[in-house]
PDB file of N, CA and C in Angstrom:
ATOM      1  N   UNK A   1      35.783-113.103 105.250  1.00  0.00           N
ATOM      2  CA  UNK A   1      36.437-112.473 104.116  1.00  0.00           C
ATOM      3  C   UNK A   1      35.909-111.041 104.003  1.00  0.00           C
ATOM      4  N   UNK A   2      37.225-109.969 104.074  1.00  0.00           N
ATOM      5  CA  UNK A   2      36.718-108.713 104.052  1.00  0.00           C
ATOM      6  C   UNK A   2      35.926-108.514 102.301  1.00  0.00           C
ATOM      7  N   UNK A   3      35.038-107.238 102.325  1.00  0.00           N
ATOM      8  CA  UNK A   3      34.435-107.003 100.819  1.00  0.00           C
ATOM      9  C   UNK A   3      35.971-106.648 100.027  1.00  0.00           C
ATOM     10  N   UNK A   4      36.825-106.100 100.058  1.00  0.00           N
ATOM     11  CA  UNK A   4      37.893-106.411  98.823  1.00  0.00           C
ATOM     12  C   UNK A   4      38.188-107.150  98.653  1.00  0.00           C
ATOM     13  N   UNK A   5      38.388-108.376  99.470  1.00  0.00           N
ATOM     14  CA  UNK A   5      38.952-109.990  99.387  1.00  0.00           C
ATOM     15  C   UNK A   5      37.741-110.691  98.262  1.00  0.00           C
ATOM     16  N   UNK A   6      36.228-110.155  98.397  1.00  0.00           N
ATOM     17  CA  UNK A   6      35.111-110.921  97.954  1.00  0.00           C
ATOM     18  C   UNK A   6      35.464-110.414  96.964  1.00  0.00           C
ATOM     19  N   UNK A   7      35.581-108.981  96.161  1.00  0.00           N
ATOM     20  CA  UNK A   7      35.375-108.636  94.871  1.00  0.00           C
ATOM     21  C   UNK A   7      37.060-109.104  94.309  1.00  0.00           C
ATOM     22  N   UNK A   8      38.016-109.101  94.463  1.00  0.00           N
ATOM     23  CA  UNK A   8      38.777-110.045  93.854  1.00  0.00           C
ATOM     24  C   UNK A   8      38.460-111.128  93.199  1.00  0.00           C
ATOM     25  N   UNK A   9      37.974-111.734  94.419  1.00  0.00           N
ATOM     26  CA  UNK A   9      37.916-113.036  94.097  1.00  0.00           C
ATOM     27  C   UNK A   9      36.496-113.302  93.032  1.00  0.00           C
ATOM     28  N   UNK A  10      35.488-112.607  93.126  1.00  0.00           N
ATOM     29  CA  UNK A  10      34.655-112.559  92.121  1.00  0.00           C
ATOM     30  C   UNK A  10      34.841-112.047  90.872  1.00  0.00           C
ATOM     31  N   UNK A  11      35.825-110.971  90.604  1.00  0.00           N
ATOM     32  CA  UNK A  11      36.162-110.704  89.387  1.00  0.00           C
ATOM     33  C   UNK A  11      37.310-111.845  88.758  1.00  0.00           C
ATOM     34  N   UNK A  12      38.354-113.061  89.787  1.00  0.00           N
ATOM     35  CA  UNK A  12      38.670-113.905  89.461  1.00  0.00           C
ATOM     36  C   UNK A  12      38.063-115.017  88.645  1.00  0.00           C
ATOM     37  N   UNK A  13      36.720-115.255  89.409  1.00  0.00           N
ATOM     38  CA  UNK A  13      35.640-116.294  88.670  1.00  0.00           C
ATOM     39  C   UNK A  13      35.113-115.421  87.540  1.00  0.00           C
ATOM     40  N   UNK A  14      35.091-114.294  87.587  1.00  0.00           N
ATOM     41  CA  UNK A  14      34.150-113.716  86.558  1.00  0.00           C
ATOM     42  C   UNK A  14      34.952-113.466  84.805  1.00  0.00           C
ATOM     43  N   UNK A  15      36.516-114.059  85.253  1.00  0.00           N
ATOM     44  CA  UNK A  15      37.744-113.613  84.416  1.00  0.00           C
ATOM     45  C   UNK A  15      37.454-115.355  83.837  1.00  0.00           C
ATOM     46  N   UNK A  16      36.923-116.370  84.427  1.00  0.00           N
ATOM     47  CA  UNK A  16      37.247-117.513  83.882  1.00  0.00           C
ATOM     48  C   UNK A  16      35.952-118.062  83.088  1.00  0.00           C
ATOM     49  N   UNK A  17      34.746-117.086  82.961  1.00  0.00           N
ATOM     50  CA  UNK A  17      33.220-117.364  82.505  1.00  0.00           C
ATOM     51  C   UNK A  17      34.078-117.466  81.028  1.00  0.00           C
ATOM     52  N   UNK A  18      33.309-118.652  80.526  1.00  0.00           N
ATOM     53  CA  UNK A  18      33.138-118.638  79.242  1.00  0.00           C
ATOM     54  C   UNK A  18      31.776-118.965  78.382  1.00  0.00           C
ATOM     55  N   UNK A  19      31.292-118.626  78.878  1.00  0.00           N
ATOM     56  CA  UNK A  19      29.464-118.560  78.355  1.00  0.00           C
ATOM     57  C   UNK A  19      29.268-117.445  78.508  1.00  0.00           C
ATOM     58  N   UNK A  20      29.270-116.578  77.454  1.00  0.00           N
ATOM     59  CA  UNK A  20      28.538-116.108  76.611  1.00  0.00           C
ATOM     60  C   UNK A  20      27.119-114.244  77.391  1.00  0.00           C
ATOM     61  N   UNK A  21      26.433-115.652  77.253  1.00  0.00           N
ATOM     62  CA  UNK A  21      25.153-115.136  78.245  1.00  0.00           C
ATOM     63  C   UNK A  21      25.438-115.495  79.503  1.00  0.00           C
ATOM     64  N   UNK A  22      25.840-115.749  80.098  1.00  0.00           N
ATOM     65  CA  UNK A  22      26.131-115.671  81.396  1.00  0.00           C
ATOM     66  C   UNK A  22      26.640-114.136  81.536  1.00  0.00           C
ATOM     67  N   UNK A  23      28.099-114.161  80.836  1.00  0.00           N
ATOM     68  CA  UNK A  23      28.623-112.871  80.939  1.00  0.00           C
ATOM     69  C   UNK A  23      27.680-111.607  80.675  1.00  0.00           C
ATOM     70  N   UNK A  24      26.486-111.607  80.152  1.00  0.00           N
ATOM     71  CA  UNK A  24      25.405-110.880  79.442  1.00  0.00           C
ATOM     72  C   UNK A  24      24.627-110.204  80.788  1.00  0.00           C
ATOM     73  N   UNK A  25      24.248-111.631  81.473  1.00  0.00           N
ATOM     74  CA  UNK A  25      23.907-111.672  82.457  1.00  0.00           C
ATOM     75  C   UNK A  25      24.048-110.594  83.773  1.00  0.00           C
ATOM     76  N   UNK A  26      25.296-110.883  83.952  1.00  0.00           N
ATOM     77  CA  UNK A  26      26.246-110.348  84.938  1.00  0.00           C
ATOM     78  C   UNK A  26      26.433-108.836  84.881  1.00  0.00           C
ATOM     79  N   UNK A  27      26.830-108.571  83.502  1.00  0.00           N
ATOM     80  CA  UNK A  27      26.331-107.106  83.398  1.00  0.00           C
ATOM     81  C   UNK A  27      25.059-106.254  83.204  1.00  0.00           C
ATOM     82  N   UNK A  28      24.364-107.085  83.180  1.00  0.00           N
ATOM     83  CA  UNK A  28      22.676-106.195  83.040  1.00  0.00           C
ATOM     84  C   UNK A  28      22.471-106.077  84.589  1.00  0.00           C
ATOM     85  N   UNK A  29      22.843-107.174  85.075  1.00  0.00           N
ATOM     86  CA  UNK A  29      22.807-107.201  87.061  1.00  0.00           C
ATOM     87  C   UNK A  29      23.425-106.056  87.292  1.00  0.00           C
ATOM     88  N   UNK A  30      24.617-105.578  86.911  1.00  0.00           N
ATOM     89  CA  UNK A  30      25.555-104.485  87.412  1.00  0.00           C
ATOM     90  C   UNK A  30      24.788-103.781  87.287  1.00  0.00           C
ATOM     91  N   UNK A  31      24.337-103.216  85.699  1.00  0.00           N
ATOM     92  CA  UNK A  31      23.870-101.643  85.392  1.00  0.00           C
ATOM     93  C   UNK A  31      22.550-101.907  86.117  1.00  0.00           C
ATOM     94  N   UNK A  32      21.773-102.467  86.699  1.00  0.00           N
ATOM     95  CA  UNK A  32      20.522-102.798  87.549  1.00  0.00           C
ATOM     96  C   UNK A  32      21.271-101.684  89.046  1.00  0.00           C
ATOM     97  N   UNK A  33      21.646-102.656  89.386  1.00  0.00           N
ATOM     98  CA  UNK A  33      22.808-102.436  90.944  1.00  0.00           C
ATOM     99  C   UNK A  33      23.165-100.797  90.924  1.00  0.00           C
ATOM    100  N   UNK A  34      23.750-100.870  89.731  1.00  0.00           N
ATOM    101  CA  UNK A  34      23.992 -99.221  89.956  1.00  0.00           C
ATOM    102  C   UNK A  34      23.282 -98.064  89.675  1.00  0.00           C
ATOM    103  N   UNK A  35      22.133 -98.352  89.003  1.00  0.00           N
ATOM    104  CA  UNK A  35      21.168 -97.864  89.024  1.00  0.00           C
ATOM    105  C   UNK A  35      19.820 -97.531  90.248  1.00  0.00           C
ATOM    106  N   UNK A  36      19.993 -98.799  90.813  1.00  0.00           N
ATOM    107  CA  UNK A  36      19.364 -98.644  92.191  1.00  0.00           C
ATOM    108  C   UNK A  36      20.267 -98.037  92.888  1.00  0.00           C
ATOM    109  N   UNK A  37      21.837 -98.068  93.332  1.00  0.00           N
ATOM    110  CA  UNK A  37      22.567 -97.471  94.037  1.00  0.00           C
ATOM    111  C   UNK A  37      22.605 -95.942  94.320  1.00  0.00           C
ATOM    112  N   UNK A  38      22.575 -95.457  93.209  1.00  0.00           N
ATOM    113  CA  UNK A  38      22.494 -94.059  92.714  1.00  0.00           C
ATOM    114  C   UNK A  38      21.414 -94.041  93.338  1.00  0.00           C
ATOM    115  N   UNK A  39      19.682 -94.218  93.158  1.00  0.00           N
ATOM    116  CA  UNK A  39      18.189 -93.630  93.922  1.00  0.00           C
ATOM    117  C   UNK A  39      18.616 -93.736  95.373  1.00  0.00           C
ATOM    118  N   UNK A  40      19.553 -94.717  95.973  1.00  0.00           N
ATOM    119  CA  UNK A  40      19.695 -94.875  97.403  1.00  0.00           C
ATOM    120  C   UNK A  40      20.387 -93.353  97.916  1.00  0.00           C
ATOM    121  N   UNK A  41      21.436 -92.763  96.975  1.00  0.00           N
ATOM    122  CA  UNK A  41      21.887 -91.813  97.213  1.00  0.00           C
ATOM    123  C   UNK A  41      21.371 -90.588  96.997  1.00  0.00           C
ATOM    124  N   UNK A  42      20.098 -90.296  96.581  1.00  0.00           N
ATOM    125  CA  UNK A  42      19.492 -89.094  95.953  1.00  0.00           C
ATOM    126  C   UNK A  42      18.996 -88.816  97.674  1.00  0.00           C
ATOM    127  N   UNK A  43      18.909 -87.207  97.716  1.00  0.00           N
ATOM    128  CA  UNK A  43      18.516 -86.828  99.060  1.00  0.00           C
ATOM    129  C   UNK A  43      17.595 -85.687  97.982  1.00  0.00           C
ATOM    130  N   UNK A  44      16.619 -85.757  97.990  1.00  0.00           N
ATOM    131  CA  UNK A  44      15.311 -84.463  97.494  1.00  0.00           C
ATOM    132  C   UNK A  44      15.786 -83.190  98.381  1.00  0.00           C
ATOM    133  N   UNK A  45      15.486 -82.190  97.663  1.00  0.00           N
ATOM    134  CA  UNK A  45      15.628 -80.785  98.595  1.00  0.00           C
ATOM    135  C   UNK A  45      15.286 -80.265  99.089  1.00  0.00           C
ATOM    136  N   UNK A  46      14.749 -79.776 100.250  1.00  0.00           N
ATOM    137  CA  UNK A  46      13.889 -79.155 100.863  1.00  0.00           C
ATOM    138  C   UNK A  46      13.036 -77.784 100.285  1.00  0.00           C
ATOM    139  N   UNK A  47      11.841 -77.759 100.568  1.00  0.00           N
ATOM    140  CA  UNK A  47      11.152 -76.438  99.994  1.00  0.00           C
ATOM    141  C   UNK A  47      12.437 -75.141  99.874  1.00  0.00           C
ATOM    142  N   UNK A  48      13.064 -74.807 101.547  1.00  0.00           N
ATOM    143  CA  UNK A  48      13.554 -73.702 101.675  1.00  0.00           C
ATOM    144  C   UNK A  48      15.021 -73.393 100.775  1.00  0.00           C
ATOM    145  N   UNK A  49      15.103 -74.552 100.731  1.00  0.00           N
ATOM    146  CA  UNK A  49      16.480 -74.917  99.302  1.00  0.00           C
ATOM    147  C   UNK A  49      16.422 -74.764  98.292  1.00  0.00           C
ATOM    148  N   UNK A  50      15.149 -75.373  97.580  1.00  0.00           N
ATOM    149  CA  UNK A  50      14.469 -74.950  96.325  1.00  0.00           C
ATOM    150  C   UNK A  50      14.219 -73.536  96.076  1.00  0.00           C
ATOM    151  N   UNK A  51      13.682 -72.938  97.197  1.00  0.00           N
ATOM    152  CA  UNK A  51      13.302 -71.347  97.196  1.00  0.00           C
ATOM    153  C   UNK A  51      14.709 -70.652  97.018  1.00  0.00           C
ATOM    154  N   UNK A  52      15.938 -71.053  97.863  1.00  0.00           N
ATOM    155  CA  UNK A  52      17.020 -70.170  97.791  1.00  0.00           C
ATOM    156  C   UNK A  52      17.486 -70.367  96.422  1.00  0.00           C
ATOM    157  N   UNK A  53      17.637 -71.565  95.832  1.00  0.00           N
ATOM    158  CA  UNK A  53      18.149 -71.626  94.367  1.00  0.00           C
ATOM    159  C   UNK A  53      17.379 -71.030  93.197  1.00  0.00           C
ATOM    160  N   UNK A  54      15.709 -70.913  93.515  1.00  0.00           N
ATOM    161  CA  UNK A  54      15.459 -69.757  93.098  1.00  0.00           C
ATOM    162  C   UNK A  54      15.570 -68.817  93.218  1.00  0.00           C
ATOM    163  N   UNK A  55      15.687 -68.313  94.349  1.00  0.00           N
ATOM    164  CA  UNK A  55      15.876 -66.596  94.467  1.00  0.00           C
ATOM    165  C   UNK A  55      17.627 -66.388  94.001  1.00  0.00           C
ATOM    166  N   UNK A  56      18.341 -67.427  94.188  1.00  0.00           N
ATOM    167  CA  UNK A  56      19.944 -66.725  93.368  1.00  0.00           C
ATOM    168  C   UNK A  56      19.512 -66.739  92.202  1.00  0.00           C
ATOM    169  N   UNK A  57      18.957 -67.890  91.433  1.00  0.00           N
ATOM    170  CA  UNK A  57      18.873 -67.656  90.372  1.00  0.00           C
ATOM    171  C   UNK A  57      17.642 -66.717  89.034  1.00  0.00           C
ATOM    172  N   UNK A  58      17.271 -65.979  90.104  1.00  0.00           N
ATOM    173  CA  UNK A  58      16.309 -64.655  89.673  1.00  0.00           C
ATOM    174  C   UNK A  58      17.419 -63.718  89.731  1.00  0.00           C
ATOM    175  N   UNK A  59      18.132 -63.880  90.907  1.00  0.00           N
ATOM    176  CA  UNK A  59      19.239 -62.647  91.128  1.00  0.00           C
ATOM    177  C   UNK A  59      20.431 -62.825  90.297  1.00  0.00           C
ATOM    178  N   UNK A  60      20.570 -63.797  89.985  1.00  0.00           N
ATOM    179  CA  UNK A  60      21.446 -63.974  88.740  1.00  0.00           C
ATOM    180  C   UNK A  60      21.062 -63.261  87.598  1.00  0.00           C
ATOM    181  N   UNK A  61      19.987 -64.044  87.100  1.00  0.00           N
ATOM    182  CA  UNK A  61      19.487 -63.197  85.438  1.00  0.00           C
ATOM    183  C   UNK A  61      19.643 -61.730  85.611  1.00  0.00           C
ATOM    184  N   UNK A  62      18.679 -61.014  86.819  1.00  0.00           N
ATOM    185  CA  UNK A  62      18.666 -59.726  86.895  1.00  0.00           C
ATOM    186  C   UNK A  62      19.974 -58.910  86.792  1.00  0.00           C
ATOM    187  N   UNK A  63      20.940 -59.864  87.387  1.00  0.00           N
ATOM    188  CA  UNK A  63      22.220 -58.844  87.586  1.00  0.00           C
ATOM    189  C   UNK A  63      23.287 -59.425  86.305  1.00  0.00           C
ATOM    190  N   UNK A  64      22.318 -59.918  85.667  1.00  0.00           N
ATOM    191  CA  UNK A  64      23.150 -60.375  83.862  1.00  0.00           C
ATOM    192  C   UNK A  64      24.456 -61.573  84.185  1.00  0.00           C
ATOM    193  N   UNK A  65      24.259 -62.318  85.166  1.00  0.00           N
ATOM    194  CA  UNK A  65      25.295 -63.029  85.368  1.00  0.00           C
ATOM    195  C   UNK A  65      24.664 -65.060  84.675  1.00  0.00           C
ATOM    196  N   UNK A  66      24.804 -65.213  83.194  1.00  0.00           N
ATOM    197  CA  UNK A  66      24.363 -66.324  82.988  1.00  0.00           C
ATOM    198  C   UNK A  66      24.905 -66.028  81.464  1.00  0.00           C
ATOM    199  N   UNK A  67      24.857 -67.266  81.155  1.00  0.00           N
ATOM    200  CA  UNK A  67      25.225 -67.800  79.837  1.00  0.00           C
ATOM    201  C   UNK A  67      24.042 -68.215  78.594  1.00  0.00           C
ATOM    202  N   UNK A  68      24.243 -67.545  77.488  1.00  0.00           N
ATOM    203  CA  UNK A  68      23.164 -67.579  76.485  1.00  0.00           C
ATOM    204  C   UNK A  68      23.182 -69.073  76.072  1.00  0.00           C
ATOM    205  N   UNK A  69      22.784 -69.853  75.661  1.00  0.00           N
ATOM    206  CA  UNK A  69      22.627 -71.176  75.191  1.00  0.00           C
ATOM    207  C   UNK A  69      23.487 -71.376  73.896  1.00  0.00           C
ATOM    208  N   UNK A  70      23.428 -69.964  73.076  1.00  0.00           N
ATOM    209  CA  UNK A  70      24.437 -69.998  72.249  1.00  0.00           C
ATOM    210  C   UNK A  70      26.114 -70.331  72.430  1.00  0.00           C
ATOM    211  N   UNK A  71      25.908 -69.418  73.627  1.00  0.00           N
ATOM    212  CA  UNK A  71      27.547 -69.598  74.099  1.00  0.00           C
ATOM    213  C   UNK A  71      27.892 -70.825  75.111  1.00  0.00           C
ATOM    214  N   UNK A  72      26.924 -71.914  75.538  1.00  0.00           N
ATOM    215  CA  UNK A  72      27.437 -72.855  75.404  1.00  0.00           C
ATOM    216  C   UNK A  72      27.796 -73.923  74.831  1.00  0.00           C
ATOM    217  N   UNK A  73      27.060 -73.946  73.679  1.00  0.00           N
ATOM    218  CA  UNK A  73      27.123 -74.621  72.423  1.00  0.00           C
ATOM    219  C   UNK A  73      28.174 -74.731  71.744  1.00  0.00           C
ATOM    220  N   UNK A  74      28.065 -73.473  71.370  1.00  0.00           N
ATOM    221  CA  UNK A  74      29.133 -72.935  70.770  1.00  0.00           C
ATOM    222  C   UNK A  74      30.632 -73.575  71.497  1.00  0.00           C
ATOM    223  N   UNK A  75      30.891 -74.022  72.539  1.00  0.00           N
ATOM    224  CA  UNK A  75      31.972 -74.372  73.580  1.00  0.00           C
ATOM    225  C   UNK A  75      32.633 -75.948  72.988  1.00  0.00           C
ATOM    226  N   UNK A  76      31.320 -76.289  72.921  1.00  0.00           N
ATOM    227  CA  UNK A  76      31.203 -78.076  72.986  1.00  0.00           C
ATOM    228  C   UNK A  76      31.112 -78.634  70.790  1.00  0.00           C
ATOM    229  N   UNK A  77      31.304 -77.080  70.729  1.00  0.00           N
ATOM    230  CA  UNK A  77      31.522 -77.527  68.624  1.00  0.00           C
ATOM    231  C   UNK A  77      33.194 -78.061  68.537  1.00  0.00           C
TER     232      UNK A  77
END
């Protein structure tokens, strides 16, 4: 059974739970799952990466290209 055939069919059984905590269950497992999923996908940056995103972003401020905190705030009122 291909993996779309499995998750069908598990969200089939998972459509017929009627307990409660079980169902409780099942989703604390998920947000677990996807929480580990996500660290599997994190790649750290290299020193020389870190350095370039600093140096644009020195060369940013200097050449006045950034946003005051006010004015993003202000966006999201």
């Amino acid at each position: 059974m291909d993996l779309q055939s499995r998750k069908i069919a598990f969200i089939q059984e998972f459509l017929k739970l009627k307990n409660e905590e079980a169902v409780s269950r099942l989703e604390k497992l998920l947000k677990k799952e996807k929480k580990t999923s996500i660290g599997e996908d994190f790649k750290p940056m290299t020193k020389e990466e870190l350095n370039q995103r600093i140096n644009q972003s020195e060369s940013d401020f200097k050449n006045n290209r950034f946003k005051r905190t006010s004015e993003l705030l202000s966006k999201y009122e």
